[in-house]
Protein backbone atom coordinates (compact mmCIF):
# COMPACT_ATOMS: atom_id res chain seq x y z
CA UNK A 1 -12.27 11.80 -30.17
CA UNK A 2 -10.62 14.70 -28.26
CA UNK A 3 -9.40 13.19 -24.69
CA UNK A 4 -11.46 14.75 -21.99
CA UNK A 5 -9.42 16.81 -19.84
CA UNK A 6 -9.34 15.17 -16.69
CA UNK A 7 -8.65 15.80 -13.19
CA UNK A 8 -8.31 14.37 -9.90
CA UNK A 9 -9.47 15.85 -6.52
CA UNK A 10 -8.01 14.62 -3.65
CA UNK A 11 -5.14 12.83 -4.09
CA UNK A 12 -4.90 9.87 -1.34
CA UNK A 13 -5.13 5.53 -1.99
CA UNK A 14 -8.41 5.78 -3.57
CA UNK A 15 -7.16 8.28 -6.33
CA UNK A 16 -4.52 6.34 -6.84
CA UNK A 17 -6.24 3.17 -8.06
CA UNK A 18 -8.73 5.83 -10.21
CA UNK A 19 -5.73 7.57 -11.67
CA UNK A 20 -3.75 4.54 -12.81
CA UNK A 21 -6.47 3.04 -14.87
CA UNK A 22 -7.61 6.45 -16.41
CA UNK A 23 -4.10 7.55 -17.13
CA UNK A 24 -4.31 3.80 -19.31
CA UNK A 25 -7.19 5.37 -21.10
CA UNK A 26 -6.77 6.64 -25.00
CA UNK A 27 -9.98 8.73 -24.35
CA UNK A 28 -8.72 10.42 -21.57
CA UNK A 29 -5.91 13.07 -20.41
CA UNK A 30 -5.15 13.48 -16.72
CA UNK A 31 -4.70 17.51 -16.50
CA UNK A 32 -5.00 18.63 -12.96
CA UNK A 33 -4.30 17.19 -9.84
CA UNK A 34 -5.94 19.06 -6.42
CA UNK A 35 -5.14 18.31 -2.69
CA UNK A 36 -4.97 20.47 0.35
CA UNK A 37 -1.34 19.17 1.05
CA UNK A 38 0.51 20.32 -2.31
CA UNK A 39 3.15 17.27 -2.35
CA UNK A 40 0.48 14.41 -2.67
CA UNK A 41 -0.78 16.42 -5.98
CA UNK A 42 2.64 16.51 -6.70
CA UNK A 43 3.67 13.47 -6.24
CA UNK A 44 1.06 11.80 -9.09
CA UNK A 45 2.30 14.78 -11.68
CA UNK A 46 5.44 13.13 -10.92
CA UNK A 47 3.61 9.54 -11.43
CA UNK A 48 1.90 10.34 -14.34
CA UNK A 49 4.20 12.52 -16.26
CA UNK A 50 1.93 15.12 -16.92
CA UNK A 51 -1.04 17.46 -15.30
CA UNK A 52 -0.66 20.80 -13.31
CA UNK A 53 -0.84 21.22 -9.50
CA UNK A 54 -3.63 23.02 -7.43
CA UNK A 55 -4.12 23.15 -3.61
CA UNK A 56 -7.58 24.19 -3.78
CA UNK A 57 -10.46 23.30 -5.27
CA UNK A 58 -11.79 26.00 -6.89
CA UNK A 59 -8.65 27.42 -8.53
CA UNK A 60 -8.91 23.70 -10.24
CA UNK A 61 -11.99 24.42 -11.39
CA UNK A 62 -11.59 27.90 -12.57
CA UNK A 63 -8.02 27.15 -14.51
CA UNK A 64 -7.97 23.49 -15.67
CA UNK A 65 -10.64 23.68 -18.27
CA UNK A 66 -12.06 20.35 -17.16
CA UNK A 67 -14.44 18.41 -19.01
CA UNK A 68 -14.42 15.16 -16.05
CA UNK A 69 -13.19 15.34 -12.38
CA UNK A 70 -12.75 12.50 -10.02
CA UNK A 71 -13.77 13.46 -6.32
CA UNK A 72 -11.72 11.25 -4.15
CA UNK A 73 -12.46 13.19 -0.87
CA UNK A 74 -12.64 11.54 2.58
CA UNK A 75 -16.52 11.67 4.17
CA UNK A 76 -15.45 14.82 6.16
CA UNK A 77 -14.37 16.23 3.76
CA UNK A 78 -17.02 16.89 1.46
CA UNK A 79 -18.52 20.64 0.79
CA UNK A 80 -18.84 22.47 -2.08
CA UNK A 81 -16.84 20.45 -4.64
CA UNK A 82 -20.17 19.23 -6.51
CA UNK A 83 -21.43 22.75 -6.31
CA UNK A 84 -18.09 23.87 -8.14
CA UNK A 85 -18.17 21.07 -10.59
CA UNK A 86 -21.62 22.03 -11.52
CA UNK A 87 -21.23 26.00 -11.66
CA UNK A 88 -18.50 24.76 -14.39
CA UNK A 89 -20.52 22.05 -16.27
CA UNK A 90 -17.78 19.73 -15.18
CA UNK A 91 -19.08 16.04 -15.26
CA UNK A 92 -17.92 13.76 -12.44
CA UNK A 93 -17.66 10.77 -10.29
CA UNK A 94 -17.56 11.36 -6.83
CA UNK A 95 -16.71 8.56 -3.99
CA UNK A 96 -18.93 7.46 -1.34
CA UNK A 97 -20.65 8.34 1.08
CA UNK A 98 -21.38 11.47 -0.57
CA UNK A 99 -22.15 14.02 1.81
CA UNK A 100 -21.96 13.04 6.07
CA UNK A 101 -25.45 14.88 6.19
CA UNK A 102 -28.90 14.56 4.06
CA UNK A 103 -28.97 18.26 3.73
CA UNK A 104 -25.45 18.39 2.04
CA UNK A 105 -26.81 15.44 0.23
CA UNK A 106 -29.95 17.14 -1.05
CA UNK A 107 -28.39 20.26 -2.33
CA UNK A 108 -25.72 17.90 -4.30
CA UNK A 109 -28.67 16.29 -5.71
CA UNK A 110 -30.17 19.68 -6.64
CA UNK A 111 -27.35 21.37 -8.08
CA UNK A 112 -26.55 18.44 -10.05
CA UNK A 113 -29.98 18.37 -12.01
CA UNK A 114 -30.04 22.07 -12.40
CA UNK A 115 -26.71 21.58 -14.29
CA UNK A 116 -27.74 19.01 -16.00
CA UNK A 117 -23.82 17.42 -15.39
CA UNK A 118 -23.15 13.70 -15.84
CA UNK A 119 -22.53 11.79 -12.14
CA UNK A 120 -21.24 8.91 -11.16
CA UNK A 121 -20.59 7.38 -7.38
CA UNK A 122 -18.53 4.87 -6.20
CA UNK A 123 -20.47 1.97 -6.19
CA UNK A 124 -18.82 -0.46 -7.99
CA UNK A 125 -20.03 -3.87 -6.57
CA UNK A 126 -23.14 -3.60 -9.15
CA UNK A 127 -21.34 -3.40 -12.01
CA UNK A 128 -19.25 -6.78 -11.30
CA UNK A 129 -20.11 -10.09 -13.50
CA UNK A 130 -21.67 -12.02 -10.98
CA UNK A 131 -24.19 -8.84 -9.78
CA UNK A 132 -25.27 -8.41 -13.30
CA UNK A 133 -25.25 -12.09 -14.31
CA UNK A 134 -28.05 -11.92 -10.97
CA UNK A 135 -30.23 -8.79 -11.65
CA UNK A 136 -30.61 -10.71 -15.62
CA UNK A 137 -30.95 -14.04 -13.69
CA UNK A 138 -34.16 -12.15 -11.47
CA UNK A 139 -35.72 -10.09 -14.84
CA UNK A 140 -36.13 -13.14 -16.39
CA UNK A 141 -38.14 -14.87 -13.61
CA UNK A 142 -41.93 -14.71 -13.79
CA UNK A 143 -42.88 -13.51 -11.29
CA UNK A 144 -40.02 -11.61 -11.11
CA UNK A 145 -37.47 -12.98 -8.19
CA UNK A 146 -37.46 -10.09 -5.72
CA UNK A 147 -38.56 -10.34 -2.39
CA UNK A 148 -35.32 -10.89 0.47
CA UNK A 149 -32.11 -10.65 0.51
CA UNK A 150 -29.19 -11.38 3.04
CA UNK A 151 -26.35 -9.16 2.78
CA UNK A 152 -22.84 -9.36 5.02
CA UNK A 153 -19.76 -7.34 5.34
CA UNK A 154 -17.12 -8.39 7.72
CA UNK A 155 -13.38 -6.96 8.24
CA UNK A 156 -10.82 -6.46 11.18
CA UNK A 157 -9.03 -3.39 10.68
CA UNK A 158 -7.99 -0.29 12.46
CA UNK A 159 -8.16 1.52 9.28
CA UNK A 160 -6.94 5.53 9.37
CA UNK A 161 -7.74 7.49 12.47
CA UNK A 162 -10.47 9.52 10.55
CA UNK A 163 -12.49 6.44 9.80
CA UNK A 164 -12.75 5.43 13.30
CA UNK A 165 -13.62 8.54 13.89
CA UNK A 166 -18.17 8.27 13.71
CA UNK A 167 -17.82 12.15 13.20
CA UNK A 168 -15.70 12.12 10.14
CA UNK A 169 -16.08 8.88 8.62
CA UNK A 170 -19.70 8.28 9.88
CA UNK A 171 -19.47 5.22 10.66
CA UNK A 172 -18.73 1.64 8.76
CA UNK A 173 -22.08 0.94 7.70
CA UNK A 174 -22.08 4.86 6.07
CA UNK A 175 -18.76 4.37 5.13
CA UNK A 176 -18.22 0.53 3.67
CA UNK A 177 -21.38 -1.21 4.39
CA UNK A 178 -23.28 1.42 1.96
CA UNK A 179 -21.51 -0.69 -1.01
CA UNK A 180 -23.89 -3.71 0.10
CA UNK A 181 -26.61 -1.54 0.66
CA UNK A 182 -26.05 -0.15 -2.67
CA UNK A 183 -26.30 -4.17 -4.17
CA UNK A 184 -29.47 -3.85 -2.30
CA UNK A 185 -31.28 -1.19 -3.80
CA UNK A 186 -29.81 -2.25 -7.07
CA UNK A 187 -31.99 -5.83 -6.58
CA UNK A 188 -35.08 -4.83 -4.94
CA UNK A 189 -35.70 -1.18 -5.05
CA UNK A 190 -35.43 1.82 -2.96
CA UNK A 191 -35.75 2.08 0.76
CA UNK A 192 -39.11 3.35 2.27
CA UNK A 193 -37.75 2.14 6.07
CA UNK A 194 -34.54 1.30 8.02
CA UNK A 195 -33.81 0.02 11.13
CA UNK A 196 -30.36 -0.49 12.51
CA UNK A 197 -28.77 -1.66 15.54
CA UNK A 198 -25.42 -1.00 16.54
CA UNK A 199 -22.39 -1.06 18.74
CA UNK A 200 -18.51 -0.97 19.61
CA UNK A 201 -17.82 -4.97 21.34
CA UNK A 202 -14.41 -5.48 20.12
CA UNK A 203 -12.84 -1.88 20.14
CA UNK A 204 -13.76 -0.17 23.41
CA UNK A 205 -9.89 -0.23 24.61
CA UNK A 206 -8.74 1.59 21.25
CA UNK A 207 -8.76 5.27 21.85
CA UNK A 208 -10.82 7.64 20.06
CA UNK A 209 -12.69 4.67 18.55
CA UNK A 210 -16.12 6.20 18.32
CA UNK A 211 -17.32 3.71 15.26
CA UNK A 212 -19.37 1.09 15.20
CA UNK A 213 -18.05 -2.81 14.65
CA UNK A 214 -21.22 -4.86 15.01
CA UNK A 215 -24.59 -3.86 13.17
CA UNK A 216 -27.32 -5.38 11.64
CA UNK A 217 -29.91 -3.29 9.75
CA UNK A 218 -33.28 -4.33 8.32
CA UNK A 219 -34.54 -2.46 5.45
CA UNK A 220 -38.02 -2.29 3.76
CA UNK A 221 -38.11 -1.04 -0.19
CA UNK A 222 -40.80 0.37 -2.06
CA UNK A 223 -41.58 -3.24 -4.16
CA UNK A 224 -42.39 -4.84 -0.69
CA UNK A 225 -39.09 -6.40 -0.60
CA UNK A 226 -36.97 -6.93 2.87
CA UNK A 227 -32.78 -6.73 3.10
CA UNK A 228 -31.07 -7.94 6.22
CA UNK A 229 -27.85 -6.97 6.00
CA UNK A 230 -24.93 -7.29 8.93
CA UNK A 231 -21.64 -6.02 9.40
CA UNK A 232 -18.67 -6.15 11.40
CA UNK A 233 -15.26 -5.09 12.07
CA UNK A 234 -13.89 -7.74 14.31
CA UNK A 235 -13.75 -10.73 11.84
CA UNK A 236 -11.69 -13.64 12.76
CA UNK A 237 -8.03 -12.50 10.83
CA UNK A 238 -7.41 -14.58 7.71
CA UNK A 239 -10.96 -15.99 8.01
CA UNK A 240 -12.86 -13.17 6.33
């Protein structure tokens, strides 16, 4: 099998973890490496050994002769990289959240069936042992087990200033808490209603904190099933 020609857009922590296992991969060839500040893509050619540099996203696209792209933008950042993946037929996994808006959201979901590309988000919490050793556990149940479930997320961190930042990261339960809604809908279905409460208790002195660190959310699916799932940001250190 040819390697697919791969490349990597944005090149921050996140890319990092994707590139080092792909550049372990027989079946694939990291080509191209794209972020707005040159020296980060330079800096994994210089990891990796290999790959060409691009500062924007479209000269990528138009030069690498990608078959597979790894979007490892921040929330904000998001615009028309799936729209330029798809004009190209490039196949691609793409981090969450996907898009800060539904409308972005929608015309992502759009373009990428009109292409007809291959997709892939973040979500990896499914795809771990235990989660699939539970969704065969359910399926074999009769009736099938599927009716509540209790999720929880709790961490104490300042994190970078974008992600406490509700207008670029949009919040933690868009931008981590959606991996335990994802477990969610991968149990029970997809959501038909949502209610959330939230605040800011333990962060009010931090400047330019606009996120929020408590939250609980109640969601209905379309089986009938009910999620409860809470989240914070001000865990107890070392006890979460």
């Amino acid at each position: 099998m040819t390697p697919l020609r791969t490349g990597i857009l944005g090149c921050g922590r996140i890319a990092q973890r994707h590139a080092t296992i792909l550049a372990g991969l027989e079946d694939v060839s990291l080509v191209a490496f794209c972020d707005e500040n040159p020296a980060n893509a330079q800096q994994f050619r210089q990891q990796f050994g290999r790959g060409e540099v691009y500062a924007d996203a479209e000269t990528m696209f138009e030069q690498a002769g990608l078959d597979l792209v790894y979007i490892c933008l921040p929330p904000y950042a998001h615009s028309n990289e799936v729209a330029l993946a798809c004009q190209h037929k490039v196949h691609f996994l793409i981090e969450k959240p996907i898009a800060l808006t539904m409308e972005l959201a929608k015309q992502m979901e759009a373009q990428v069936k009109t292409a007809g590309v291959k997709t892939q988000v973040g979500f990896m919490y499914r795809h771990g042992e235990a989660a699939l050793w539970l969704k065969r556990y359910m399926a074999e149940m009769h009736p099938p087990a599927r009716g509540f479930m209790m999720g929880r997320y709790a961490c104490n961190s300042l994190h970078r200033p974008w992600w406490r930042d509700r207008a670029r990261s949009g919040g933690q339960l868009v931008e981590q808490v959606i991996h335990i809604v994802d477990l969610a809908r991968f149990y029970l279905g997809e959501p038909v209603e949502v209610y959330s409460v939230q605040d800011n208790l333990f962060h009010r002195h931090v400047p330019d904190y606009t996120v929020e660190d408590v939250s609980v959310t109640i969601i209905r699916f379309d089986t009938g099933s009910i999620a409860t799932i809470s989240a914070t940001n001000g865990a107890i250190p070392g006890r979460w």
